[in-house]
N, C-alpha and C. Protein backbone atom coordinates (compact mmCIF):
# COMPACT_ATOMS: atom_id res chain seq x y z
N UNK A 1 -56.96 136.73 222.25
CA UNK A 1 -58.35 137.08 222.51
C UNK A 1 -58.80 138.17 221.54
N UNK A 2 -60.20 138.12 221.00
CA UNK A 2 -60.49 138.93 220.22
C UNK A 2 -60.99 140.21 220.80
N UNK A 3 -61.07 141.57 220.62
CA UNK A 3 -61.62 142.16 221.46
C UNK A 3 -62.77 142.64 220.05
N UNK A 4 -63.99 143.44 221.00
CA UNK A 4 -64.75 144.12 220.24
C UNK A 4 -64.96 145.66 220.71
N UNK A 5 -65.23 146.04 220.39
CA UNK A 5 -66.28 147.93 220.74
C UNK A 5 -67.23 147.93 219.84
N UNK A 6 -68.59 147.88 220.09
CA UNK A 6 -69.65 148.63 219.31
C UNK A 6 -69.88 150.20 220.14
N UNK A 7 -69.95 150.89 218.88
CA UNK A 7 -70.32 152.46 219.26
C UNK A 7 -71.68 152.70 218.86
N UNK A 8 -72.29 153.52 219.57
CA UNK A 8 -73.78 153.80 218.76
C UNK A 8 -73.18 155.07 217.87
N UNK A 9 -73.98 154.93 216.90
CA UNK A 9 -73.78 156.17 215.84
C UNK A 9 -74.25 157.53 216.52
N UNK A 10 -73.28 158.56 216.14
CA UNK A 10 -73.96 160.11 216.43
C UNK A 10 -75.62 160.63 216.31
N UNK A 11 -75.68 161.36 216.84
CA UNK A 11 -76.70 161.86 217.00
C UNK A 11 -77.72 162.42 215.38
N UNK A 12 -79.13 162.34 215.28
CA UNK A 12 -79.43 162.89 214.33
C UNK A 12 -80.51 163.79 214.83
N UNK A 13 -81.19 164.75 213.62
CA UNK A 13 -82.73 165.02 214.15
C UNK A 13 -83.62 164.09 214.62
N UNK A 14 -84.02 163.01 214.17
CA UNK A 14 -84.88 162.16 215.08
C UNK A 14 -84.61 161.86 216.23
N UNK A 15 -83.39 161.19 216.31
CA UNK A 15 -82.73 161.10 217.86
C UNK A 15 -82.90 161.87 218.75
N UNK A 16 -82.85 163.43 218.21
CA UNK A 16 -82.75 164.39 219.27
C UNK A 16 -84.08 164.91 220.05
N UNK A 17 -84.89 163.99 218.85
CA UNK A 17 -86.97 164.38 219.15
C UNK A 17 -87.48 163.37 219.79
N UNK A 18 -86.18 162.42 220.07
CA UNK A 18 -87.06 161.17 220.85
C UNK A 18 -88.15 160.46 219.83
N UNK A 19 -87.45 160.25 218.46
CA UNK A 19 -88.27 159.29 217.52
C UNK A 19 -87.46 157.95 217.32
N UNK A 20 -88.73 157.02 217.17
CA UNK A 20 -87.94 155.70 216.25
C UNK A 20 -87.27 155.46 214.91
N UNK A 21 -85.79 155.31 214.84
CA UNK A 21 -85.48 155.55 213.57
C UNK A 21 -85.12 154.44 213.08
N UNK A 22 -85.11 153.11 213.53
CA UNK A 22 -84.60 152.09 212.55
C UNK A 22 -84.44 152.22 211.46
N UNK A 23 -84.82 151.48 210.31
CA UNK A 23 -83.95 152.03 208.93
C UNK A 23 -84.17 153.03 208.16
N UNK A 24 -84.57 154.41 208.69
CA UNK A 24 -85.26 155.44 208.32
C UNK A 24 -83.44 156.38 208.22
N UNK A 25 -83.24 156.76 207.09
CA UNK A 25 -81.86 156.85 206.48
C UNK A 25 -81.61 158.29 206.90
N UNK A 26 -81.49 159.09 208.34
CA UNK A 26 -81.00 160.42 208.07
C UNK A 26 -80.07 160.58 208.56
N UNK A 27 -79.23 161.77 208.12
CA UNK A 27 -77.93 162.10 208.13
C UNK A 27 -77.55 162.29 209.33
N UNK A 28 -76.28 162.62 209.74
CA UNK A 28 -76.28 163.33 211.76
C UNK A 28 -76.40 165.03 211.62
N UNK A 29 -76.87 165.58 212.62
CA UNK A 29 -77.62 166.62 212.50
C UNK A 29 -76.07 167.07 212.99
N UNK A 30 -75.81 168.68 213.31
CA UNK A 30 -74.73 169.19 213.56
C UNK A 30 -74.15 168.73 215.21
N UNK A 31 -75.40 168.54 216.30
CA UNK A 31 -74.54 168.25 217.48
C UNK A 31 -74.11 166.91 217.13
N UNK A 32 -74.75 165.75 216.51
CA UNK A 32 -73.78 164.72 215.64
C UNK A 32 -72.59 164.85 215.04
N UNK A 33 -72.67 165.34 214.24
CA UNK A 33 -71.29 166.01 213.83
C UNK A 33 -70.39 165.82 214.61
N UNK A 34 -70.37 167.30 215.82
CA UNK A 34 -69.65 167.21 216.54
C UNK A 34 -69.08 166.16 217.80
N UNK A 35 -70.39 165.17 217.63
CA UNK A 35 -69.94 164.30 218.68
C UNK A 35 -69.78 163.04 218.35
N UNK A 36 -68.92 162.66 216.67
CA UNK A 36 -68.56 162.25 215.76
C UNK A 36 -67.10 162.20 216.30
N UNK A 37 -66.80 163.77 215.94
CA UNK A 37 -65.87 163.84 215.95
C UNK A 37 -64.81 164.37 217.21
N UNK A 38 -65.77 164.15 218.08
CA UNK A 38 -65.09 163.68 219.52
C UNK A 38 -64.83 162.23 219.78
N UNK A 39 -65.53 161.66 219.38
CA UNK A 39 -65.13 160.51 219.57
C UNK A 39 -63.64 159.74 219.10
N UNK A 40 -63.72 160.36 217.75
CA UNK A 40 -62.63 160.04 217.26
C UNK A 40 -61.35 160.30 218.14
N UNK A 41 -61.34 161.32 218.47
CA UNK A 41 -60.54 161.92 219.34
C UNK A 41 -60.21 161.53 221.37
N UNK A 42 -61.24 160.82 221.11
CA UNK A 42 -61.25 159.62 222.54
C UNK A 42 -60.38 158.50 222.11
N UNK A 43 -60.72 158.06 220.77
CA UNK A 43 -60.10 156.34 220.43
C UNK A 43 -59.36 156.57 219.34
N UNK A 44 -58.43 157.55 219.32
CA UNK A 44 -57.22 157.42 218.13
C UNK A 44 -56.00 156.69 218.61
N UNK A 45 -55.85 156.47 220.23
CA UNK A 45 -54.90 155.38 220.29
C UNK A 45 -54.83 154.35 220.30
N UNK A 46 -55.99 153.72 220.31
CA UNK A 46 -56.20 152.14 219.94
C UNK A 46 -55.53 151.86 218.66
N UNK A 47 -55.17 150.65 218.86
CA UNK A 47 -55.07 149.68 217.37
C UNK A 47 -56.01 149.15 216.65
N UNK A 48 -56.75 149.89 216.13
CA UNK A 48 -57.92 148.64 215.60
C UNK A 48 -57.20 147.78 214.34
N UNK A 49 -58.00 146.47 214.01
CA UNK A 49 -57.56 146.07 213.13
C UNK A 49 -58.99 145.67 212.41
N UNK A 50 -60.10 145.79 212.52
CA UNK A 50 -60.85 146.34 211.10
C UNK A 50 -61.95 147.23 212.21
N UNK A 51 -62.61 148.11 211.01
CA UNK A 51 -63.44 148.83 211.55
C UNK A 51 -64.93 148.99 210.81
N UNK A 52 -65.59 148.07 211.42
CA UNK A 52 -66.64 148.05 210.70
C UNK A 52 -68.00 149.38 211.16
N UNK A 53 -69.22 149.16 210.08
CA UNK A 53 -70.30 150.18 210.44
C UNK A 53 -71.32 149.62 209.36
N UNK A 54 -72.31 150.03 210.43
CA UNK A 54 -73.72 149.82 209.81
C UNK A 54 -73.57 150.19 208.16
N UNK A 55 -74.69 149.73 207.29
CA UNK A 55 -74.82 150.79 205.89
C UNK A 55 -75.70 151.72 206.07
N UNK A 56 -76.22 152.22 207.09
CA UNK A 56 -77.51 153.43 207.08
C UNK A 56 -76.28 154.47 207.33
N UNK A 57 -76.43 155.60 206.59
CA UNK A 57 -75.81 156.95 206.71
C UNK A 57 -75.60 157.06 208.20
N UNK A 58 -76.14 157.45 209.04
CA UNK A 58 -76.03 158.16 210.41
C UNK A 58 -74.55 157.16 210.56
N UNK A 59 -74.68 156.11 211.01
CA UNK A 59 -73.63 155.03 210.87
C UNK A 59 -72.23 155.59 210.36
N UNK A 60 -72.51 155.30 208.69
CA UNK A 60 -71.00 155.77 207.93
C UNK A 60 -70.67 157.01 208.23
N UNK A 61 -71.45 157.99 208.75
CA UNK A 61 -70.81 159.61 208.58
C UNK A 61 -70.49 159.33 209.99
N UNK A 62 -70.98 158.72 211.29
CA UNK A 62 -70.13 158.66 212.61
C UNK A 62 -68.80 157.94 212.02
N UNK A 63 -68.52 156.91 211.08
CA UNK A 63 -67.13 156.05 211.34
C UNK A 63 -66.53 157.24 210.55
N UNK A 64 -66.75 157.73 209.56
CA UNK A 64 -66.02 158.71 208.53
C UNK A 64 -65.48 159.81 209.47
N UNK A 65 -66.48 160.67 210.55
CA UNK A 65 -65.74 161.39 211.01
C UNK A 65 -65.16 161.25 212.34
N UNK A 66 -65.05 159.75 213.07
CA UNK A 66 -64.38 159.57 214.17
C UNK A 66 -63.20 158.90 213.45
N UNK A 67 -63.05 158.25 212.48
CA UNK A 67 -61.75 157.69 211.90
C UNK A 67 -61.61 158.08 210.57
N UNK A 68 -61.09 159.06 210.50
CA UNK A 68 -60.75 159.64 209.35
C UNK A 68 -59.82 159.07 208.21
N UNK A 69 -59.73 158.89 207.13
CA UNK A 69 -59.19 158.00 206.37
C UNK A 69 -58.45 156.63 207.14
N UNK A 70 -59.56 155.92 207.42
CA UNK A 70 -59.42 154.78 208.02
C UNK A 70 -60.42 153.52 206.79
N UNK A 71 -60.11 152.26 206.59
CA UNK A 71 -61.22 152.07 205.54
C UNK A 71 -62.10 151.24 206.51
N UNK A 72 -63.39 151.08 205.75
CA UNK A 72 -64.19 150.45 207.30
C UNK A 72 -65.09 149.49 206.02
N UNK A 73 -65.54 148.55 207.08
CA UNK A 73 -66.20 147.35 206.30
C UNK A 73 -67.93 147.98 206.99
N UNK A 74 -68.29 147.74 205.34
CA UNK A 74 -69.56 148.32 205.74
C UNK A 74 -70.46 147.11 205.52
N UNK A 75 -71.55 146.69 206.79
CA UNK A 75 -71.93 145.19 206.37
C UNK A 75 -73.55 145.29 207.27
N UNK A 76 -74.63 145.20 206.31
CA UNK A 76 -75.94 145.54 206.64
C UNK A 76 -76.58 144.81 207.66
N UNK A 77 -75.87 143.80 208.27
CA UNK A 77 -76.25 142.81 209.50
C UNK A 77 -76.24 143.90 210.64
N UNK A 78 -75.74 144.40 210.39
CA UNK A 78 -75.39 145.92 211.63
C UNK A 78 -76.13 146.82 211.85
N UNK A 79 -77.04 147.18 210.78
CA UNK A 79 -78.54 147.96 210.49
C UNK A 79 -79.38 147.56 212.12
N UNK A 80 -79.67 148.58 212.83
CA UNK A 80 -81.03 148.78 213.72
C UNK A 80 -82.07 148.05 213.22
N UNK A 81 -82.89 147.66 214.23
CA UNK A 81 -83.98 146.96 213.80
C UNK A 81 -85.07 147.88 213.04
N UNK A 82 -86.05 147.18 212.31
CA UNK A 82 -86.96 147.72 211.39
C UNK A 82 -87.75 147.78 212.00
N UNK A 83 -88.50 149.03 212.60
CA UNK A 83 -89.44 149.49 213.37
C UNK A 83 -90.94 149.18 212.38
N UNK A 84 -90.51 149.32 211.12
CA UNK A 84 -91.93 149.56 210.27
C UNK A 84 -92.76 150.46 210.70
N UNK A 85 -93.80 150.36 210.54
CA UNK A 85 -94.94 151.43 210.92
C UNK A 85 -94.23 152.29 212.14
N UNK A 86 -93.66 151.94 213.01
CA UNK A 86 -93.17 152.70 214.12
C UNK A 86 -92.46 153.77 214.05
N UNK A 87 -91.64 153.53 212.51
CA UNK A 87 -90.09 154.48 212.51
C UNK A 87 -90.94 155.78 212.33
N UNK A 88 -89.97 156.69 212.62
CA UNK A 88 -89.90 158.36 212.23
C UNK A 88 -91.29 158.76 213.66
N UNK A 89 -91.71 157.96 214.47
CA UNK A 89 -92.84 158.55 215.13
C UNK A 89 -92.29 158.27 216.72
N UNK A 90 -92.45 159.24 217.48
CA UNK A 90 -92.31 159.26 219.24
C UNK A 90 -92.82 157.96 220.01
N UNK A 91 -92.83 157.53 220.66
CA UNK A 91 -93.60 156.82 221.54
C UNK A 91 -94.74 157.37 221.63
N UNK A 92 -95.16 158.36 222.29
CA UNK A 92 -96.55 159.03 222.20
C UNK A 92 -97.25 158.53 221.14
N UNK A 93 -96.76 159.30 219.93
CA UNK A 93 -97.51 158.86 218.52
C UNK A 93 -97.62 157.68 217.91
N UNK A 94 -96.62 157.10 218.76
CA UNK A 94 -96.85 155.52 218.17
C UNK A 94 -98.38 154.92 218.87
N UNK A 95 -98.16 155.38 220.33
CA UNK A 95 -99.20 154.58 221.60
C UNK A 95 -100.71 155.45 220.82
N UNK A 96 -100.88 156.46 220.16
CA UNK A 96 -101.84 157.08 219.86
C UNK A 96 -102.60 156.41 218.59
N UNK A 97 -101.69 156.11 217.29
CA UNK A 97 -101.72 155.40 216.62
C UNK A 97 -101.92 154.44 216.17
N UNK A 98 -101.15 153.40 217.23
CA UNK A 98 -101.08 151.90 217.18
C UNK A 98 -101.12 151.41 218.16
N UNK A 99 -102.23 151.78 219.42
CA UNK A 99 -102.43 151.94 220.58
C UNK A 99 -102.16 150.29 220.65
N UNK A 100 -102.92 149.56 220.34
CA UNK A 100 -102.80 147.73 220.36
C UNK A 100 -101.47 147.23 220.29
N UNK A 101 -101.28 147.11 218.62
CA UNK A 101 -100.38 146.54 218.32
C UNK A 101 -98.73 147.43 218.84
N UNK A 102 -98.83 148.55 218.89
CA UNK A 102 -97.19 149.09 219.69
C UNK A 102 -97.28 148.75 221.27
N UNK A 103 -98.54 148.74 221.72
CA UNK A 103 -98.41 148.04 223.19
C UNK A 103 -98.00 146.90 223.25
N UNK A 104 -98.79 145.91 222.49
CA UNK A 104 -98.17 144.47 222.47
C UNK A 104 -96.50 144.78 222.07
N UNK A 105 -96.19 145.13 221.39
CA UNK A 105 -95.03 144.89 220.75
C UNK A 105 -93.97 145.04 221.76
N UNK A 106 -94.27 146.13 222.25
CA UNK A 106 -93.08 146.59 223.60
C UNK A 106 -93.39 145.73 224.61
N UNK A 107 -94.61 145.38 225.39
CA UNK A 107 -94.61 143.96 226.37
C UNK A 107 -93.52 142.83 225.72
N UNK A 108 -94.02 142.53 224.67
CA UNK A 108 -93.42 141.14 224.29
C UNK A 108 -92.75 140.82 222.96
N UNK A 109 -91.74 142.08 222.51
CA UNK A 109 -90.98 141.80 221.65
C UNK A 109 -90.63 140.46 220.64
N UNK A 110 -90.27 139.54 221.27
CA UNK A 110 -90.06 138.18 220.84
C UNK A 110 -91.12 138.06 220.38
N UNK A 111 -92.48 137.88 220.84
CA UNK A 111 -93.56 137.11 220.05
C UNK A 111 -94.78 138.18 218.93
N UNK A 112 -94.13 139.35 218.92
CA UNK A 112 -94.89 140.76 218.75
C UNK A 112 -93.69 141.28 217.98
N UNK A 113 -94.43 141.69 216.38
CA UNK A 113 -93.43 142.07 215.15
C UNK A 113 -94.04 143.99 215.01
N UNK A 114 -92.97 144.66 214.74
CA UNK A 114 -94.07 145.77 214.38
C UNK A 114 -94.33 146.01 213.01
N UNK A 115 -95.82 146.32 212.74
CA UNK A 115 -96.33 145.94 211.27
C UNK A 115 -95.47 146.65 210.12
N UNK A 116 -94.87 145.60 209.28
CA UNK A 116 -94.08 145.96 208.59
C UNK A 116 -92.94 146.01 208.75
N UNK A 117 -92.36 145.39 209.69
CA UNK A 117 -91.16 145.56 210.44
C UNK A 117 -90.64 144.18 210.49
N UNK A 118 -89.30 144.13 211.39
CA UNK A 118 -88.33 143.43 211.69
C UNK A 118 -88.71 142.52 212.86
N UNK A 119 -88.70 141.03 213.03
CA UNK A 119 -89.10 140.48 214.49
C UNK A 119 -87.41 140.56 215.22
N UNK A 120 -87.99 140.33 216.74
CA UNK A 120 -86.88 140.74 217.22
C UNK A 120 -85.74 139.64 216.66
N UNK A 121 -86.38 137.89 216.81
CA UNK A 121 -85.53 137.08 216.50
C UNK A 121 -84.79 137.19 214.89
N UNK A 122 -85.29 137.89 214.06
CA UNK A 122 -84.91 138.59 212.62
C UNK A 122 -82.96 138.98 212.79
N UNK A 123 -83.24 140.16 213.90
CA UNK A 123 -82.54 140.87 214.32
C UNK A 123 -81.13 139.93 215.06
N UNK A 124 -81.67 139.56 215.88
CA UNK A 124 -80.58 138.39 216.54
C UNK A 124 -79.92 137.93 215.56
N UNK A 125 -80.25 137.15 214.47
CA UNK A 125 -80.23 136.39 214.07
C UNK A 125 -78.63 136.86 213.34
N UNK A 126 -79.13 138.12 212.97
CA UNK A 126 -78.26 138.62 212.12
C UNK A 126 -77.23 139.19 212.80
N UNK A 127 -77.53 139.78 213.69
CA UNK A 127 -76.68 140.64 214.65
C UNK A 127 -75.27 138.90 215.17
N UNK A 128 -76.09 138.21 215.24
CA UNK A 128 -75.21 136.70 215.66
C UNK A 128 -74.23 135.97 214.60
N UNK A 129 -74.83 136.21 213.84
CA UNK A 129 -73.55 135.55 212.58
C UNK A 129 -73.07 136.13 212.21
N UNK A 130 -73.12 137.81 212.48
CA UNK A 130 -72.24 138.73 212.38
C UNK A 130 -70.79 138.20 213.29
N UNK A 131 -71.28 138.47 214.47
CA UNK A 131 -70.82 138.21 215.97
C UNK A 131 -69.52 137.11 215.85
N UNK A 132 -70.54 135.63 214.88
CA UNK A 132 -69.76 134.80 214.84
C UNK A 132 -68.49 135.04 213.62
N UNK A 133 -68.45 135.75 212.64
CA UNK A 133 -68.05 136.13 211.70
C UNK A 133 -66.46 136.90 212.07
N UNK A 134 -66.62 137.96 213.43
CA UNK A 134 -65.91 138.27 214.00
C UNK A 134 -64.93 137.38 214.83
N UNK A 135 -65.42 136.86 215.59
CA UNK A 135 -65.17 136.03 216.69
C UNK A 135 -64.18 134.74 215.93
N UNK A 136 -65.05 134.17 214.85
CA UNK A 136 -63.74 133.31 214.55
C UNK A 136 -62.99 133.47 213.04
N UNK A 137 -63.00 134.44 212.61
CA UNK A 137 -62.64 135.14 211.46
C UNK A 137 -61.07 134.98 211.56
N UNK A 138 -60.16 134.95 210.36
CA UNK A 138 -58.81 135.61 210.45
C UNK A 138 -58.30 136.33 211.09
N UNK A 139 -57.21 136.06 211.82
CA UNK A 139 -56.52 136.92 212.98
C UNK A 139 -55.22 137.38 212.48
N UNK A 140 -54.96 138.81 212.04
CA UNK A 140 -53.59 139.00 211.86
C UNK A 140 -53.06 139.55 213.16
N UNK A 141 -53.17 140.02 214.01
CA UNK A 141 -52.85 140.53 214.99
C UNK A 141 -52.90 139.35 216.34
N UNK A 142 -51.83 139.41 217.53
CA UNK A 142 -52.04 138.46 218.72
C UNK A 142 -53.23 138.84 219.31
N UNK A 143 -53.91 140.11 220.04
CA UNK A 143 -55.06 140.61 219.98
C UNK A 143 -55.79 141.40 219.46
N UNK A 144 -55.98 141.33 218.54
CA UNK A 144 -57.11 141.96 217.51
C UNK A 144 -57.97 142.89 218.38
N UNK A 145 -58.20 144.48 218.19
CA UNK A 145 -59.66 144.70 218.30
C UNK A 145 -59.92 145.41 217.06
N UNK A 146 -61.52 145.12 217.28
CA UNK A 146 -62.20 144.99 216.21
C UNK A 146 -63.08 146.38 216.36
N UNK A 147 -63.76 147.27 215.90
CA UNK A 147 -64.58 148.50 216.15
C UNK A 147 -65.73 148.27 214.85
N UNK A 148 -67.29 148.44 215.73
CA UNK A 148 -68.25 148.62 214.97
C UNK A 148 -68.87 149.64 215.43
N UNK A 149 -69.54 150.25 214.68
CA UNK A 149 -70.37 151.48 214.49
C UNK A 149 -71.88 151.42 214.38
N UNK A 150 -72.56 151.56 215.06
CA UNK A 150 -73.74 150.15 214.55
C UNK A 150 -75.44 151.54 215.83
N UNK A 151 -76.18 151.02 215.99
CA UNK A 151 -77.17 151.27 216.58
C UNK A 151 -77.54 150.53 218.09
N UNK A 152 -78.27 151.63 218.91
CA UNK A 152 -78.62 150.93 219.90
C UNK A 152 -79.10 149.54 219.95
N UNK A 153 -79.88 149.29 219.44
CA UNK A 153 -80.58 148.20 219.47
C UNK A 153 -79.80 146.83 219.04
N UNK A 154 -79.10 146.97 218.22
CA UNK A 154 -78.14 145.95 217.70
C UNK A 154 -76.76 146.10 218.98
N UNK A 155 -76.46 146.57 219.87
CA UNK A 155 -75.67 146.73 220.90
C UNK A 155 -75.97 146.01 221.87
N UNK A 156 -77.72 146.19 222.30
CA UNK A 156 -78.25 145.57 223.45
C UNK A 156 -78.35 144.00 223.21
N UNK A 157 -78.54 143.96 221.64
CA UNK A 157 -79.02 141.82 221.10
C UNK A 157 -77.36 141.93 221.43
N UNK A 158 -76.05 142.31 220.93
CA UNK A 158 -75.06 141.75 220.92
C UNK A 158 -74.76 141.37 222.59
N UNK A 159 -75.09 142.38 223.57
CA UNK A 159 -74.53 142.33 225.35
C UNK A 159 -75.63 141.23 225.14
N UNK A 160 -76.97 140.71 225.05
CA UNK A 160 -77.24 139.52 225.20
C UNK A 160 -77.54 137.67 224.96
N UNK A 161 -76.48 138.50 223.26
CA UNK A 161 -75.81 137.02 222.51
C UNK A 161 -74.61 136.72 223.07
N UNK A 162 -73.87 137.62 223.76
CA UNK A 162 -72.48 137.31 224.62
C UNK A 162 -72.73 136.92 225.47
N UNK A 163 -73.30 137.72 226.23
CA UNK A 163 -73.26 136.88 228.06
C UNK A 163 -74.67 135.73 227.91
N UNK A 164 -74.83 135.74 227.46
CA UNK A 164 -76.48 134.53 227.30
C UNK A 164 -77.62 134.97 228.12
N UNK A 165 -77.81 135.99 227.83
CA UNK A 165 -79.37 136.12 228.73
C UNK A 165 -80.09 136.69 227.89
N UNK A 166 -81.64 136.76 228.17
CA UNK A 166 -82.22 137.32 227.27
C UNK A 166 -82.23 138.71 226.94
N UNK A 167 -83.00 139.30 225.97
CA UNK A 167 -83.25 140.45 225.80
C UNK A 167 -83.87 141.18 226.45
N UNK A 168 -85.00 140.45 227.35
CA UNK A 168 -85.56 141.16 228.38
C UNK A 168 -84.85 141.97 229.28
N UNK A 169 -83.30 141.70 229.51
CA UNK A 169 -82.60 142.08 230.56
C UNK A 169 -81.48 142.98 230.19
N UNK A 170 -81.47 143.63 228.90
CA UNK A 170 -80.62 144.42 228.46
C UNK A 170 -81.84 145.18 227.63
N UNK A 171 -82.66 144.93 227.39
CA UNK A 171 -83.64 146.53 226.35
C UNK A 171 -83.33 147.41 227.31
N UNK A 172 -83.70 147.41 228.82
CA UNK A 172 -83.15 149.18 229.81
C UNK A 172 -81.77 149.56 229.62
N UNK A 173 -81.02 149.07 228.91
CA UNK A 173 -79.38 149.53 229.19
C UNK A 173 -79.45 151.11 227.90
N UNK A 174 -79.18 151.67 228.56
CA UNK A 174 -79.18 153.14 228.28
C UNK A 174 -77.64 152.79 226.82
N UNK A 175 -77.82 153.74 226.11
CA UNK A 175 -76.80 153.64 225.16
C UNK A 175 -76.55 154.86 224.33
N UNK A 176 -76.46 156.17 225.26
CA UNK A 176 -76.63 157.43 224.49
C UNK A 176 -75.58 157.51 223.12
N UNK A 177 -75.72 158.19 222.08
CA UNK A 177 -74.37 158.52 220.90
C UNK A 177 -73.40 158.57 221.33
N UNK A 178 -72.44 157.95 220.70
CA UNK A 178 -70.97 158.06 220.50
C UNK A 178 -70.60 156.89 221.57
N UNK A 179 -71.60 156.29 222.48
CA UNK A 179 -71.11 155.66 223.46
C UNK A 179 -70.62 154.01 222.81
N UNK A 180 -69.28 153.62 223.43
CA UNK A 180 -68.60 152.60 223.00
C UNK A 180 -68.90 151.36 224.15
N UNK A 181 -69.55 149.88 223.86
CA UNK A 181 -69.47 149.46 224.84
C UNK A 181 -68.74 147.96 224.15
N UNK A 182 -67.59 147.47 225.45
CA UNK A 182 -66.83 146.17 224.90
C UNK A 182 -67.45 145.07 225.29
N UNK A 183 -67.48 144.43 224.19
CA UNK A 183 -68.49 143.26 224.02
C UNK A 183 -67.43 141.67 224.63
N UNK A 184 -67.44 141.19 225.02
CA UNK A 184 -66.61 139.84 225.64
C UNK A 184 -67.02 138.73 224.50
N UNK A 185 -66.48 138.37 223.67
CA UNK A 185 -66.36 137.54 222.39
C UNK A 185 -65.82 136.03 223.53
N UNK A 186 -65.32 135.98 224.29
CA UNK A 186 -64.83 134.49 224.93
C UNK A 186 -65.60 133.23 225.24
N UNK A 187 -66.82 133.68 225.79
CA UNK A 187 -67.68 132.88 226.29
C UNK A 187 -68.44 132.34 224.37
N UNK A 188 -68.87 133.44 223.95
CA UNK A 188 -69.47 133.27 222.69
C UNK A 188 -69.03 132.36 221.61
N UNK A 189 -67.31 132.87 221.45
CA UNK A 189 -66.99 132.26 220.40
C UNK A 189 -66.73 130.79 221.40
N UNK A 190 -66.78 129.84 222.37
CA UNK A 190 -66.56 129.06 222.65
C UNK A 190 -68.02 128.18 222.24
N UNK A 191 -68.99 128.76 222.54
CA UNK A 191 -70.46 128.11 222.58
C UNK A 191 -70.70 128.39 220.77
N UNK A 192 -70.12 129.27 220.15
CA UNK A 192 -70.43 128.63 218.71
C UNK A 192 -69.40 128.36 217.90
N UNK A 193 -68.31 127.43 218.63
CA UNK A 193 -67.47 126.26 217.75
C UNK A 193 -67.98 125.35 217.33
């Protein structure tokens, strides 16, 4: 059986202001840092056998300092969704702003893109042939796990490309930094043989 863990990346300044950061590239601020490198220190006894991470910085500097000379596959399917017009701004400032179109967008994700941005099915899409990439990839190990480093949002499409339900029913799943959640590859990799 394959196993997985996606982690959300450490904490940054936007994160900590309650902004949208999809591919808006900043570093982890110092309580990041540190809760980087706690993590590491939660999951140094696992076996992983690859360790992948987003390419946006916040990403590589969480895998760099929870697995320290470890090498990690860095692969842009893993990237947070593209907020566009949304990124770097609060909810507030978004609803102030883009009172219409950020309302629509949050009702109805699927059929509602944000301007300049990523649709949700964009996101799936990628986040899924990632998924599948894993799932039936080369196995050197009898159980493989696998560790990604990746963003909320790409956590919540993966819990609902595994178990099959929509997105509607995982956007509330809370996913604070550093948090690791195991993804069930069984059902998945069976439905895309």
């Amino acid at each position: 059986m394959v196993r997985l863990i996606l982690v959300r990346h450490a904490s940054t300044i936007l994160s900590e202001a309650g902004r949208y950061q999809g591919v808006v590239d900043f570093p982890l601020s110092s309580r990041g840092i540190d809760e980087a490198r706690a993590l590491g220190g939660r999951l140094d006894s696992l076996e992983i056998e690859t360790l992948w991470s987003s390419d946006l910085r916040r990403a590589r500097q969480t895998a760099a300092l929870a697995f320290p000379g470890r090498s990690v596959r860095l692969d842009p399917r893993l990237r947070e969704l593209h907020f566009g017009a949304f990124d770097g701004s609060t909810y507030e400032e978004n609803l102030r702003r883009f009172e219409g179109s950020f309302s629509e967008w949050l009702k109805d994700p699927r059929s509602t893109d944000p301007p300049g941005g990523e649709s949700l099915g964009e996101l799936e899409a990628r986040v899924g042939a990632w998924l599948a990439e894993v799932a039936h990839g080369p196995v050197a190990l009898r159980d493989p796990l696998h560790v990604g480093v990746t963003h909320g949002g790409v956590i919540r499409v993966a819990v609902a490309l595994t178990r099959g339900i929509g997105f509607d029913r995982v956007r509330p799943l809370s996913v604070p930094p550093c948090t690791g959640v195991e993804i069930d590859l069984s059902s998945f990799m069976a439905a895309t043989r």
